[in-house]
C-alpha atoms as a PDB file:
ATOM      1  CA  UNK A   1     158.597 190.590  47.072  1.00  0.00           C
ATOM      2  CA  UNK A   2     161.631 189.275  45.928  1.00  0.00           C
ATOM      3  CA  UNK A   3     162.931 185.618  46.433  1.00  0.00           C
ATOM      4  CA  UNK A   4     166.357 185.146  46.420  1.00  0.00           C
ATOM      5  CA  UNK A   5     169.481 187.544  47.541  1.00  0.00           C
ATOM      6  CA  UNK A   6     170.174 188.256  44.455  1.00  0.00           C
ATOM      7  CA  UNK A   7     166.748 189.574  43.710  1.00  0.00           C
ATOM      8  CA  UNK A   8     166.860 191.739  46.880  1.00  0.00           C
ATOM      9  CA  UNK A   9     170.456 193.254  45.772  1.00  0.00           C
ATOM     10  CA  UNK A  10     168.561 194.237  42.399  1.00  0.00           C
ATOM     11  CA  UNK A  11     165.746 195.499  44.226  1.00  0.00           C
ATOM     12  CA  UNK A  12     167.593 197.410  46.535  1.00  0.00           C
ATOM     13  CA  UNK A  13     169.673 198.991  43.801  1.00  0.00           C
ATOM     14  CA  UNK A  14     166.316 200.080  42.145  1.00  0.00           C
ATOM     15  CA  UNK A  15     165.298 201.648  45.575  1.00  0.00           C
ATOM     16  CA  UNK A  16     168.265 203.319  45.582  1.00  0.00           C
ATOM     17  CA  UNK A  17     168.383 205.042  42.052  1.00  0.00           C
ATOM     18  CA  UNK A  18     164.520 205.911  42.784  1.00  0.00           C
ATOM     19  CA  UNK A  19     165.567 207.726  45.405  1.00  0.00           C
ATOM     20  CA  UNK A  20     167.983 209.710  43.913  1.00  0.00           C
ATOM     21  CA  UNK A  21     165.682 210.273  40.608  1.00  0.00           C
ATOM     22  CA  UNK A  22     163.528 211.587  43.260  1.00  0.00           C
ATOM     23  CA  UNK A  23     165.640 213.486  44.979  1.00  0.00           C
ATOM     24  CA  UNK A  24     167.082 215.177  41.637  1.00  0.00           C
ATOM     25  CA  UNK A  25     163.296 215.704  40.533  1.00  0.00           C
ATOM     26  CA  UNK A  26     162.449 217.239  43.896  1.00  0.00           C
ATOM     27  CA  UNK A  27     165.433 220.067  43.601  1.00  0.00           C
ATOM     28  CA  UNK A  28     163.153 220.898  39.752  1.00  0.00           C
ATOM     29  CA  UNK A  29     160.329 221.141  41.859  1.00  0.00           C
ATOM     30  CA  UNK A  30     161.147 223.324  44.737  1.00  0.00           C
ATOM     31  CA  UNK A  31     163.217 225.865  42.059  1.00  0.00           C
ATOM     32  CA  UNK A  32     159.612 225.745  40.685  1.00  0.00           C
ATOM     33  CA  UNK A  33     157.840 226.299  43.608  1.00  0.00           C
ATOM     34  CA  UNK A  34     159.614 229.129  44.322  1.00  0.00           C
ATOM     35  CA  UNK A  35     159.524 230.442  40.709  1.00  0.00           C
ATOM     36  CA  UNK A  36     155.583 230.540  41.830  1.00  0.00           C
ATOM     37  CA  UNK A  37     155.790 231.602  44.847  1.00  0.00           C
ATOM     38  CA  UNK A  38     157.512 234.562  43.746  1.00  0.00           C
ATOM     39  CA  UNK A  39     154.921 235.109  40.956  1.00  0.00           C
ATOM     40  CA  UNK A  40     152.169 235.006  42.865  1.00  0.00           C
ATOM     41  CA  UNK A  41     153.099 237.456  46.197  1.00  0.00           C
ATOM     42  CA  UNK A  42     154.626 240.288  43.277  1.00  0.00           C
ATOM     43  CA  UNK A  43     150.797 240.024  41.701  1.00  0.00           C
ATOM     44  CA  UNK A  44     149.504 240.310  44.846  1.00  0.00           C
ATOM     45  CA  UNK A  45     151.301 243.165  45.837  1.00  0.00           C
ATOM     46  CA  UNK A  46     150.280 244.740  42.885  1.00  0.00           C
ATOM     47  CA  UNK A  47     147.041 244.122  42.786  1.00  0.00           C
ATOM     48  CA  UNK A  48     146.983 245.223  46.604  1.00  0.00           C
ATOM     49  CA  UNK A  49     148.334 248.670  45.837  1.00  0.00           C
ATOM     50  CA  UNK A  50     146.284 248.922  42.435  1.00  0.00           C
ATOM     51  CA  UNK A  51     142.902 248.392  44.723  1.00  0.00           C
ATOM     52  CA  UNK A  52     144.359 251.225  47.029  1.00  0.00           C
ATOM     53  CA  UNK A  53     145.918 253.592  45.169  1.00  0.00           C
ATOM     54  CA  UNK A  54     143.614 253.664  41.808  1.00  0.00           C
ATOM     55  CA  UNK A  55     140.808 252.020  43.313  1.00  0.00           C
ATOM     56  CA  UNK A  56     140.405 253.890  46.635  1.00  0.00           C
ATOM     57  CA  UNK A  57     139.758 250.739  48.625  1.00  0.00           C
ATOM     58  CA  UNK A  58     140.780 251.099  52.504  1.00  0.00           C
ATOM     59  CA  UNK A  59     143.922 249.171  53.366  1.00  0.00           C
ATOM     60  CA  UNK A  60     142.078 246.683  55.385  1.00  0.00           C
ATOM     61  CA  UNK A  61     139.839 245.493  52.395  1.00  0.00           C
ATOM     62  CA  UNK A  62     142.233 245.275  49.758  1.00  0.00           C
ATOM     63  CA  UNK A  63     143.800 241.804  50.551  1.00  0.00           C
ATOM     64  CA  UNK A  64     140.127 240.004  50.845  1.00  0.00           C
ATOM     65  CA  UNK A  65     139.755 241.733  47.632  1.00  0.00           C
ATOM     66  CA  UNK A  66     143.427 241.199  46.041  1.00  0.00           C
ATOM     67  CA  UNK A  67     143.284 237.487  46.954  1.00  0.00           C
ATOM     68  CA  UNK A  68     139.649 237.356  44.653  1.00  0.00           C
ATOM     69  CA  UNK A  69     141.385 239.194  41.566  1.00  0.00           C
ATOM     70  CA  UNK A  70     141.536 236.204  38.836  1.00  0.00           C
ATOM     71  CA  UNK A  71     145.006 236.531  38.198  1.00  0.00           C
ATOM     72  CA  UNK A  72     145.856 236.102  41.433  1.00  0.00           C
ATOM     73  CA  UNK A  73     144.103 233.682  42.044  1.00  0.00           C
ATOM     74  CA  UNK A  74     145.575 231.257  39.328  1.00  0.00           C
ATOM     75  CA  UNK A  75     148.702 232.615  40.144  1.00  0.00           C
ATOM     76  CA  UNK A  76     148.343 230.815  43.859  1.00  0.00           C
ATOM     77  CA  UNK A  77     145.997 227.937  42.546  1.00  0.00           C
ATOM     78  CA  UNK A  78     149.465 227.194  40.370  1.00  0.00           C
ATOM     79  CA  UNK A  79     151.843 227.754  43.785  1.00  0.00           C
ATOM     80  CA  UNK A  80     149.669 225.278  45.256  1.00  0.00           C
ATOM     81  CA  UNK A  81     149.735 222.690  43.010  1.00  0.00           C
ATOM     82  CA  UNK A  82     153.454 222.950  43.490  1.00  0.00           C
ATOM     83  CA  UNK A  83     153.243 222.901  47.051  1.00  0.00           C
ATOM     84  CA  UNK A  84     151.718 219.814  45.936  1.00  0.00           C
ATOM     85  CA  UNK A  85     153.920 218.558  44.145  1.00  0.00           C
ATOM     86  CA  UNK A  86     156.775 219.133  46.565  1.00  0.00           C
ATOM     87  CA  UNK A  87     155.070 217.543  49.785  1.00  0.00           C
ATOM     88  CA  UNK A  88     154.355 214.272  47.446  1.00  0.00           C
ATOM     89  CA  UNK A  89     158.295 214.275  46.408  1.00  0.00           C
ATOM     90  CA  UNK A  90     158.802 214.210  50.550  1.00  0.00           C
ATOM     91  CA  UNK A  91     156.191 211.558  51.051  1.00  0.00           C
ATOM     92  CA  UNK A  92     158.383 209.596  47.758  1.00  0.00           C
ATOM     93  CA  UNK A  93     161.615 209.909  49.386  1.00  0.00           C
ATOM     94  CA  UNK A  94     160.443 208.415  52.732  1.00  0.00           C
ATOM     95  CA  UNK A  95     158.869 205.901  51.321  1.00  0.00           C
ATOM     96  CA  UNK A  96     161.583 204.943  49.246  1.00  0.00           C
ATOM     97  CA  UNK A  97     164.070 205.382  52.815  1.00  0.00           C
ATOM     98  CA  UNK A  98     161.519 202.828  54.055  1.00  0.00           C
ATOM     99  CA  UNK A  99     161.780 200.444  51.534  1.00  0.00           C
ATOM    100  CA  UNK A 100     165.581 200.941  51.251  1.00  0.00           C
ATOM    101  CA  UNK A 101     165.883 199.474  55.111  1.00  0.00           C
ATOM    102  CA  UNK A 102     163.320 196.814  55.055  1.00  0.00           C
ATOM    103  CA  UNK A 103     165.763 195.795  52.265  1.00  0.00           C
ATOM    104  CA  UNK A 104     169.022 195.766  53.814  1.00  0.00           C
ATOM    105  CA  UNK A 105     167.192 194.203  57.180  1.00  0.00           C
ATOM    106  CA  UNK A 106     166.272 191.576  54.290  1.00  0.00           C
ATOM    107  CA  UNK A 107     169.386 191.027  52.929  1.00  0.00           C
ATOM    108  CA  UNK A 108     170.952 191.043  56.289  1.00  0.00           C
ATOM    109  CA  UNK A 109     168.669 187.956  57.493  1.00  0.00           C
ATOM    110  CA  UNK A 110     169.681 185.943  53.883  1.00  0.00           C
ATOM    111  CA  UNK A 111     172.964 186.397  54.550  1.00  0.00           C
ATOM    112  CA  UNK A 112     172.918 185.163  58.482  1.00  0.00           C
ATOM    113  CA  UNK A 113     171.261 181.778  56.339  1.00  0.00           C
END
């Protein structure tokens, strides 16, 4: 934890650029989640309609069965990781938002003496 004000001024500058790195990388990471996401559902589709149409599976089996196809499947094991990805970018930027205000509630008390 930092000593003196102007440790917590430094510190709280480096909370503050974190966040925005984070911020900046979470924008990368949503475009990419989306990239996947699209990826995935179109392969899905396909493979739902392959299983019916050239297959002869009944509608009501070919999702169970799409969802098996390995493609597919790595297709939405990479979405997920994403997902991942994304949700620990949110978790980042609150705890950064955290940090950021136990700062300033720091810097506020030095300052009172």
């Amino acid at each position: 934890m930092p000593d003196s004000g102007q440790d917590l001024i430094l510190a709280l500058r480096e909370q503050r650029q974190l966040l925005i790195e984070t911020v900046n990388a979470m924008k990368v990471i949503g475009r990419m989640l989306a990239g996947a996401t699209k990826d995935y559902k179109i392969a899905l589709r396909k493979e739902i309609l392959k299983l019916h149409v050239e297959d002869k599976v009944a509608w009501t089996a070919c999702y169970e069965l799409a969802l098996g196809d390995e493609e597919v499947a790595k297709l939405r094991f990479n979405r997920d990781i994403k997902q991942s990805d994304y949700d620990v970018c949110i978790e980042k930027i609150n705890a950064l938002k955290l940090e950021i205000r136990l700062l300033e509630k720091e810097i506020e008390q030095d300052w009172k003496g």
